[in-house]
Protein backbone atom coordinates (compact mmCIF):
# COMPACT_ATOMS: atom_id res chain seq x y z
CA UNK A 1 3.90 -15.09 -13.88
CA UNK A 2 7.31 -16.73 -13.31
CA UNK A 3 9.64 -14.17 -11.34
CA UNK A 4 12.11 -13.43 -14.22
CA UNK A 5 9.85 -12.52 -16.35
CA UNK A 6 8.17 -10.39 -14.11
CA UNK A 7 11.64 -8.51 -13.29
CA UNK A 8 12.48 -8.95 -17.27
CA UNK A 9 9.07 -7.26 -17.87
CA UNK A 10 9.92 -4.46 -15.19
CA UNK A 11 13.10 -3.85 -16.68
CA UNK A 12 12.12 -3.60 -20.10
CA UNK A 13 9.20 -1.37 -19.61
CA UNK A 14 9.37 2.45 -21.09
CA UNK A 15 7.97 3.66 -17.69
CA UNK A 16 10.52 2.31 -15.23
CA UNK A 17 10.08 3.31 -12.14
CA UNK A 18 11.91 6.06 -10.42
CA UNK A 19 12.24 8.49 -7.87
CA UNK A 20 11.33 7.02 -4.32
CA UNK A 21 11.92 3.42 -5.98
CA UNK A 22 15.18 3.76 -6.86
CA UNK A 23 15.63 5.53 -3.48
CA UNK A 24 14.25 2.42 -1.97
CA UNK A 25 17.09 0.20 -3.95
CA UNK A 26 14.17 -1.90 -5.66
CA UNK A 27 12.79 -2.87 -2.44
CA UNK A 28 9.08 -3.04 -3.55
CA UNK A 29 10.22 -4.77 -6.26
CA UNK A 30 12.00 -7.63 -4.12
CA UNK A 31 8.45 -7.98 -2.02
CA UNK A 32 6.48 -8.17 -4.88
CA UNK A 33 8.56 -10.79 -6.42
CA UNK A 34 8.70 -12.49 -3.04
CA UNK A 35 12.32 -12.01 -2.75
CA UNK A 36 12.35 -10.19 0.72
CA UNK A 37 9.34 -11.74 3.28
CA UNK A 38 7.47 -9.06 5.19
CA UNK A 39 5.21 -9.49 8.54
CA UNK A 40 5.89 -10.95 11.71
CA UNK A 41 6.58 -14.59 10.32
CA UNK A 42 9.62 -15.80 11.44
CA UNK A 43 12.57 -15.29 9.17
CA UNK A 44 10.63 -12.48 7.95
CA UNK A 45 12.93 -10.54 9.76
CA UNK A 46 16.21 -12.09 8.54
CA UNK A 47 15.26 -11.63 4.67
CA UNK A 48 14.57 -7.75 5.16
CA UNK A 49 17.73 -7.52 7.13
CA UNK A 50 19.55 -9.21 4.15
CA UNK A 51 18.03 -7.04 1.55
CA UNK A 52 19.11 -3.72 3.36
CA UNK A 53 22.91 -5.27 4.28
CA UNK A 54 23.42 -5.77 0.71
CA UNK A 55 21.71 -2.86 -0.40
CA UNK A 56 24.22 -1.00 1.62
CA UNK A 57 27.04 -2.80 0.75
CA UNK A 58 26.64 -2.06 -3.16
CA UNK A 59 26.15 1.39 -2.47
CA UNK A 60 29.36 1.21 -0.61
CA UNK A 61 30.73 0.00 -3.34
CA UNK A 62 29.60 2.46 -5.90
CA UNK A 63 30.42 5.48 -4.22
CA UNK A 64 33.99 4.07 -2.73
CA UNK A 65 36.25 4.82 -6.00
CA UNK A 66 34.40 8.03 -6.35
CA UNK A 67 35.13 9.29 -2.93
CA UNK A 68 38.46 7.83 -2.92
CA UNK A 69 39.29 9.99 -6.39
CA UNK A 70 37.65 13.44 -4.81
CA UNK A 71 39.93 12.47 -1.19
CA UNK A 72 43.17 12.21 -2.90
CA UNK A 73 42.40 15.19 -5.52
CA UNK A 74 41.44 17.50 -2.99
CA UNK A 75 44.55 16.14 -0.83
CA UNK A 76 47.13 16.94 -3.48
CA UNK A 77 45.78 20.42 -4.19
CA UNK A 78 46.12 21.08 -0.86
CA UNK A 79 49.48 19.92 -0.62
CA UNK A 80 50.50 22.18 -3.47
């Protein structure tokens, strides 16, 4: 099975996975679809570094605007 249709398959299925998955940021999902190496090859290392720097970096991203709002709310209450 080709890769997008695996992850097409995975995201169309009633029983998407949850819990420590999403916790994991679809990491099981990127080794099973061969996305993120793992082992002692070389470069192994470099591809699960990758996954976890951008993993971080959308979370960033997501929770930036939302912290932001609740920072400047809380400061202008304050202020009153």
């Amino acid at each position: 099975m080709e890769k997008e249709t695996w992850l097409l398959w995975l995201l169309a299925d009633s029983q998407l996975p949850t819990g420590g998955f999403v916790a994991s940021a679809g990491l099981e999902a990127a080794l099973q679809a061969g996305l993120v190496s793992e082992g002692a090859a070389e470069g192994a290392s470099d591809s699960l570094t990758a996954f976890i720097k951008d993993s971080a970096l959308n979370q960033a991203r997501l929770a930036l605007p939302f912290c932001s709002r609740v920072y400047e709310e809380t400061a202008a209450r304050l202020a009153q």
